[in-house]
PDB file of N, CA and C in Angstrom:
ATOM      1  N   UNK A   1       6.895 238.542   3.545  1.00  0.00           N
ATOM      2  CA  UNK A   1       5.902 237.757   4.246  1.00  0.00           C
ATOM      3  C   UNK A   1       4.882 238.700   4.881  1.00  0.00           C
ATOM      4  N   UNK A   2       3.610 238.683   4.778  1.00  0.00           N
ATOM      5  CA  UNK A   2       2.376 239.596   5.408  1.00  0.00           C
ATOM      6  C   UNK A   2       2.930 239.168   6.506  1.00  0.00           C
ATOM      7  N   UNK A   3       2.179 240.413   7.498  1.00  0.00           N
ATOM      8  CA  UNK A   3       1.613 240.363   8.841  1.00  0.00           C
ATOM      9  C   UNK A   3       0.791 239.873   9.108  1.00  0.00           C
ATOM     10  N   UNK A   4      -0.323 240.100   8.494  1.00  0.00           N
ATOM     11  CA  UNK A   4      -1.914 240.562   8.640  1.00  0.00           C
ATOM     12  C   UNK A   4      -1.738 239.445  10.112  1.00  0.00           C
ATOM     13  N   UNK A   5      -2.754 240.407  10.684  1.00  0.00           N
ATOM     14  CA  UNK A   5      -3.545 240.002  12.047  1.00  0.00           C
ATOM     15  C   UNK A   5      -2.445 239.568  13.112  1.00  0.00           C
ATOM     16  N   UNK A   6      -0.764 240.103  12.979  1.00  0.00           N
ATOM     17  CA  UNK A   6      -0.328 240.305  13.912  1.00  0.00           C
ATOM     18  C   UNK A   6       0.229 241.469  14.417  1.00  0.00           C
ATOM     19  N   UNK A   7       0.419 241.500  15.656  1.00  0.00           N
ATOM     20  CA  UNK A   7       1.608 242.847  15.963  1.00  0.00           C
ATOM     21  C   UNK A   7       2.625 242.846  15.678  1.00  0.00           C
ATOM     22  N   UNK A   8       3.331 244.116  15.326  1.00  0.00           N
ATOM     23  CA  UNK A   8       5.073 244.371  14.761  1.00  0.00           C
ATOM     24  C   UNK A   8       5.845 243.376  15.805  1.00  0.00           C
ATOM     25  N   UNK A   9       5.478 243.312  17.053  1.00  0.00           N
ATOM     26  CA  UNK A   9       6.440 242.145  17.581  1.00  0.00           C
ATOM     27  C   UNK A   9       6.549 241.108  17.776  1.00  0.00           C
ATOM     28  N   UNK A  10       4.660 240.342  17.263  1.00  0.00           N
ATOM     29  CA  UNK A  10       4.748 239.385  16.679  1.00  0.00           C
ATOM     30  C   UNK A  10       5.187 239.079  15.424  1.00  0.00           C
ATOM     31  N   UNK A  11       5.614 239.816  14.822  1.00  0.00           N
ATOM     32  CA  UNK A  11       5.857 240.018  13.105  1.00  0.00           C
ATOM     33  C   UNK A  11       7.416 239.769  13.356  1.00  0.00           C
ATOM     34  N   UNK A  12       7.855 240.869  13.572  1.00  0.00           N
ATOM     35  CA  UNK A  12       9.657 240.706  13.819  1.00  0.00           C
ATOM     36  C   UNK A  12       9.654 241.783  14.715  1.00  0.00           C
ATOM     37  N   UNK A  13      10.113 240.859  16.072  1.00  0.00           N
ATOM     38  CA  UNK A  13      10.249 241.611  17.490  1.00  0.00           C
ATOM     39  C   UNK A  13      11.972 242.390  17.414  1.00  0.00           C
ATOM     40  N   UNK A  14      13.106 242.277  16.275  1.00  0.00           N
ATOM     41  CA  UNK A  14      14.283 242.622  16.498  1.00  0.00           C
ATOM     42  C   UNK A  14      13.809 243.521  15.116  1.00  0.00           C
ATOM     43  N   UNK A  15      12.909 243.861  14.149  1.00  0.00           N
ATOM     44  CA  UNK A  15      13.306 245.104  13.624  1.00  0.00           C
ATOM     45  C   UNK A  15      13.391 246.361  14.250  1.00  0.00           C
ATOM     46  N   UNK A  16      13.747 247.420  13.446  1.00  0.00           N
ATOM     47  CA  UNK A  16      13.529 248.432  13.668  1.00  0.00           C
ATOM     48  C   UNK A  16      12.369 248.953  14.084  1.00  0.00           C
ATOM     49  N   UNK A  17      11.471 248.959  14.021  1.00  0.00           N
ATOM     50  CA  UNK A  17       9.943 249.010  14.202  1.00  0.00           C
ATOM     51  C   UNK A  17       9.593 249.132  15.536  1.00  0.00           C
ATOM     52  N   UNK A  18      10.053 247.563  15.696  1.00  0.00           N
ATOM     53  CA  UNK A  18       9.569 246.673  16.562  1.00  0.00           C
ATOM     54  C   UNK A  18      10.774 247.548  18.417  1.00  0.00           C
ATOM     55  N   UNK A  19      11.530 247.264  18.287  1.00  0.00           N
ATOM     56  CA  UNK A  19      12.951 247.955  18.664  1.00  0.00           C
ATOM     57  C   UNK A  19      12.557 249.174  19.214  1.00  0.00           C
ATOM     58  N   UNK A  20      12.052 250.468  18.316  1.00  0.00           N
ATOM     59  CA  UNK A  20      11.895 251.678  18.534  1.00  0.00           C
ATOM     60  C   UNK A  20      10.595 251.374  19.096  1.00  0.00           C
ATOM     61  N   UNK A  21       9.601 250.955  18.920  1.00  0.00           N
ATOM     62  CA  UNK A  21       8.084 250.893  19.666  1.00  0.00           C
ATOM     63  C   UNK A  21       8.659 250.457  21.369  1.00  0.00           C
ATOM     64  N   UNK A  22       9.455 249.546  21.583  1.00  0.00           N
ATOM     65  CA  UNK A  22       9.776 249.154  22.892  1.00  0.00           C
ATOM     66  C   UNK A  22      10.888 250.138  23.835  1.00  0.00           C
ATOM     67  N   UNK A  23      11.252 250.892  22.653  1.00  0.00           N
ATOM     68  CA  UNK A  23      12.422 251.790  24.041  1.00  0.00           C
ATOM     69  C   UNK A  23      11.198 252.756  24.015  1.00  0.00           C
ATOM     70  N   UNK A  24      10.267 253.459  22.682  1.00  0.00           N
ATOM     71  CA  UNK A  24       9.714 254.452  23.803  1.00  0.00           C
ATOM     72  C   UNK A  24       8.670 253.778  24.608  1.00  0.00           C
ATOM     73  N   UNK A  25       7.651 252.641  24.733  1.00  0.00           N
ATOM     74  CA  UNK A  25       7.570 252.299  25.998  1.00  0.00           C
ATOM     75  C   UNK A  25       8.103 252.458  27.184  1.00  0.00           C
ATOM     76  N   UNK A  26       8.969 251.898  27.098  1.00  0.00           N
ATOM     77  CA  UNK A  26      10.096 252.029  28.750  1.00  0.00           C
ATOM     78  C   UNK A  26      10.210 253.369  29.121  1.00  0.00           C
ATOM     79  N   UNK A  27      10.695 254.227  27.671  1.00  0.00           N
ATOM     80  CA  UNK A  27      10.735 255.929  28.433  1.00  0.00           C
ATOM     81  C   UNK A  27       9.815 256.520  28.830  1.00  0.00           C
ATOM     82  N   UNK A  28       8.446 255.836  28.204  1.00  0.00           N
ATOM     83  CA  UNK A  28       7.135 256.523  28.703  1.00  0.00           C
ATOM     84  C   UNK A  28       7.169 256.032  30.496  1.00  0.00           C
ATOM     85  N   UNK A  29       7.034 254.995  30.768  1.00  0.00           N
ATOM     86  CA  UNK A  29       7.363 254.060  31.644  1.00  0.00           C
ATOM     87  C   UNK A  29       8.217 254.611  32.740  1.00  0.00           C
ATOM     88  N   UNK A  30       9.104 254.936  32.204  1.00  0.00           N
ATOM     89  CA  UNK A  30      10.346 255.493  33.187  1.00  0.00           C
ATOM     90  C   UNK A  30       9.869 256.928  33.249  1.00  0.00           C
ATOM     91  N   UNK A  31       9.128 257.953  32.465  1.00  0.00           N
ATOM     92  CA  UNK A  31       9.420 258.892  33.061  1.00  0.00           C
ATOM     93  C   UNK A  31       7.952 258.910  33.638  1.00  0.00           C
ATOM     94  N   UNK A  32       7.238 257.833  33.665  1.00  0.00           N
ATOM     95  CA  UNK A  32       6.062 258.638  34.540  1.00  0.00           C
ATOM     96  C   UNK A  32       6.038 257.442  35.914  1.00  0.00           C
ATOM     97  N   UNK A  33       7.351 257.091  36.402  1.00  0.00           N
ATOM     98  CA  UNK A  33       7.787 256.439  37.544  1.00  0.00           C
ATOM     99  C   UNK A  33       7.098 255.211  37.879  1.00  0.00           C
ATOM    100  N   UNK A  34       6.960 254.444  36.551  1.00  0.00           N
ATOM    101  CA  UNK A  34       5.850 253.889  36.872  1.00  0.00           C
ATOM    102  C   UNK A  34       6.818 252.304  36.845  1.00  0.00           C
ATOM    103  N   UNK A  35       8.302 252.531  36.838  1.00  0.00           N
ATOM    104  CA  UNK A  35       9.196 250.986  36.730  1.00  0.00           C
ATOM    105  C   UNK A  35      10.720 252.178  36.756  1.00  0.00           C
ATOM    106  N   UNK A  36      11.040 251.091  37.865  1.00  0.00           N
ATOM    107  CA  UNK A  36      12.777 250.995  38.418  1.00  0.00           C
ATOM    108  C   UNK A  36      13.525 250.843  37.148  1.00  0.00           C
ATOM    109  N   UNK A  37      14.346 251.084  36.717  1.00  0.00           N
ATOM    110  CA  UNK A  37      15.023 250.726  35.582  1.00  0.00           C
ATOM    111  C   UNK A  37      16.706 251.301  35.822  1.00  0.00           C
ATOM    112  N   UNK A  38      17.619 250.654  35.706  1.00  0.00           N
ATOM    113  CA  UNK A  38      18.909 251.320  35.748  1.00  0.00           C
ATOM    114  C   UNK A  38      19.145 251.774  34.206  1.00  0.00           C
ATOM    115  N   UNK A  39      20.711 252.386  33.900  1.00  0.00           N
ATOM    116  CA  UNK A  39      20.536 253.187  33.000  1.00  0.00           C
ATOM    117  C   UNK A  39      20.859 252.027  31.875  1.00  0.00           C
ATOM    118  N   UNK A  40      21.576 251.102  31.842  1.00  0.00           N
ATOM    119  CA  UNK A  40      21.680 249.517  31.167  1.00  0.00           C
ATOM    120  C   UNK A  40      20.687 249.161  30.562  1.00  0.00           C
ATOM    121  N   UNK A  41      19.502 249.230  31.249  1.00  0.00           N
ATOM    122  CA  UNK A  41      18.215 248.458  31.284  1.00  0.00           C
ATOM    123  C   UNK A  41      17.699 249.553  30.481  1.00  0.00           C
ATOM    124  N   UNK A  42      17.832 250.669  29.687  1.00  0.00           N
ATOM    125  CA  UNK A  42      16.650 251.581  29.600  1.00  0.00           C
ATOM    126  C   UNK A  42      16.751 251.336  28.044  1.00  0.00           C
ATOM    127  N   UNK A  43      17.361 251.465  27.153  1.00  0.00           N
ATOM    128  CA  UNK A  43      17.359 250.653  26.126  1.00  0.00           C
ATOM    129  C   UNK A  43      17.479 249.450  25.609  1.00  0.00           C
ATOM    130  N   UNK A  44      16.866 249.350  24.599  1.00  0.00           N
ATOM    131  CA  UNK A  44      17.226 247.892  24.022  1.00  0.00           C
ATOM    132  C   UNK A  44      18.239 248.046  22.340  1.00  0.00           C
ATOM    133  N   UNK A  45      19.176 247.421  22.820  1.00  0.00           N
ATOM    134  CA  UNK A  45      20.404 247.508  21.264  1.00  0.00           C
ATOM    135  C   UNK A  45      20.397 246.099  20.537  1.00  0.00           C
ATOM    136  N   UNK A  46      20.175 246.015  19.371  1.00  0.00           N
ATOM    137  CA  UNK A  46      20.317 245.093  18.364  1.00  0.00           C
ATOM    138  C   UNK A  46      21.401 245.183  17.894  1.00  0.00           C
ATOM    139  N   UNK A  47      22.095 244.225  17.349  1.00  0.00           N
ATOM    140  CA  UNK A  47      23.438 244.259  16.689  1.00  0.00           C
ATOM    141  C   UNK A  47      23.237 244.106  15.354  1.00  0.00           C
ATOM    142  N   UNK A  48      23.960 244.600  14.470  1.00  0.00           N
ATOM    143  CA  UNK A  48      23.656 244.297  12.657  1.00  0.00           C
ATOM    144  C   UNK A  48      24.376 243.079  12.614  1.00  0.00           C
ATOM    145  N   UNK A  49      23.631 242.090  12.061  1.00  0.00           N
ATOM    146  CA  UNK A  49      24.517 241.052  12.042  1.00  0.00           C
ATOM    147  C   UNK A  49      24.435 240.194  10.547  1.00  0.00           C
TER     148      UNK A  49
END
């Protein structure tokens, strides 16, 4: 199925893609103190299902 004219997490927010674009957010995030985060919260895990 195209994308065209959406974002990877409008496209599929649980691929891989999509997944890896959002934890390094948060680490960017977290390391420039810019959000509280415990260590739980700092990734996001998908399950193969």
């Amino acid at each position: 199925m195209p994308s065209f004219g959406q974002t990877i997490l409008m496209h599929d927010a649980s691929c891989k893609g999509s997944v890896n674009y959002l934890n390094l957010a948060r680490e960017i995030l977290q390391k420039n103190e810019m959000t509280k985060m415990s260590n739980d919260e700092k990734y996001i895990n998908i399950e193969n299902g």
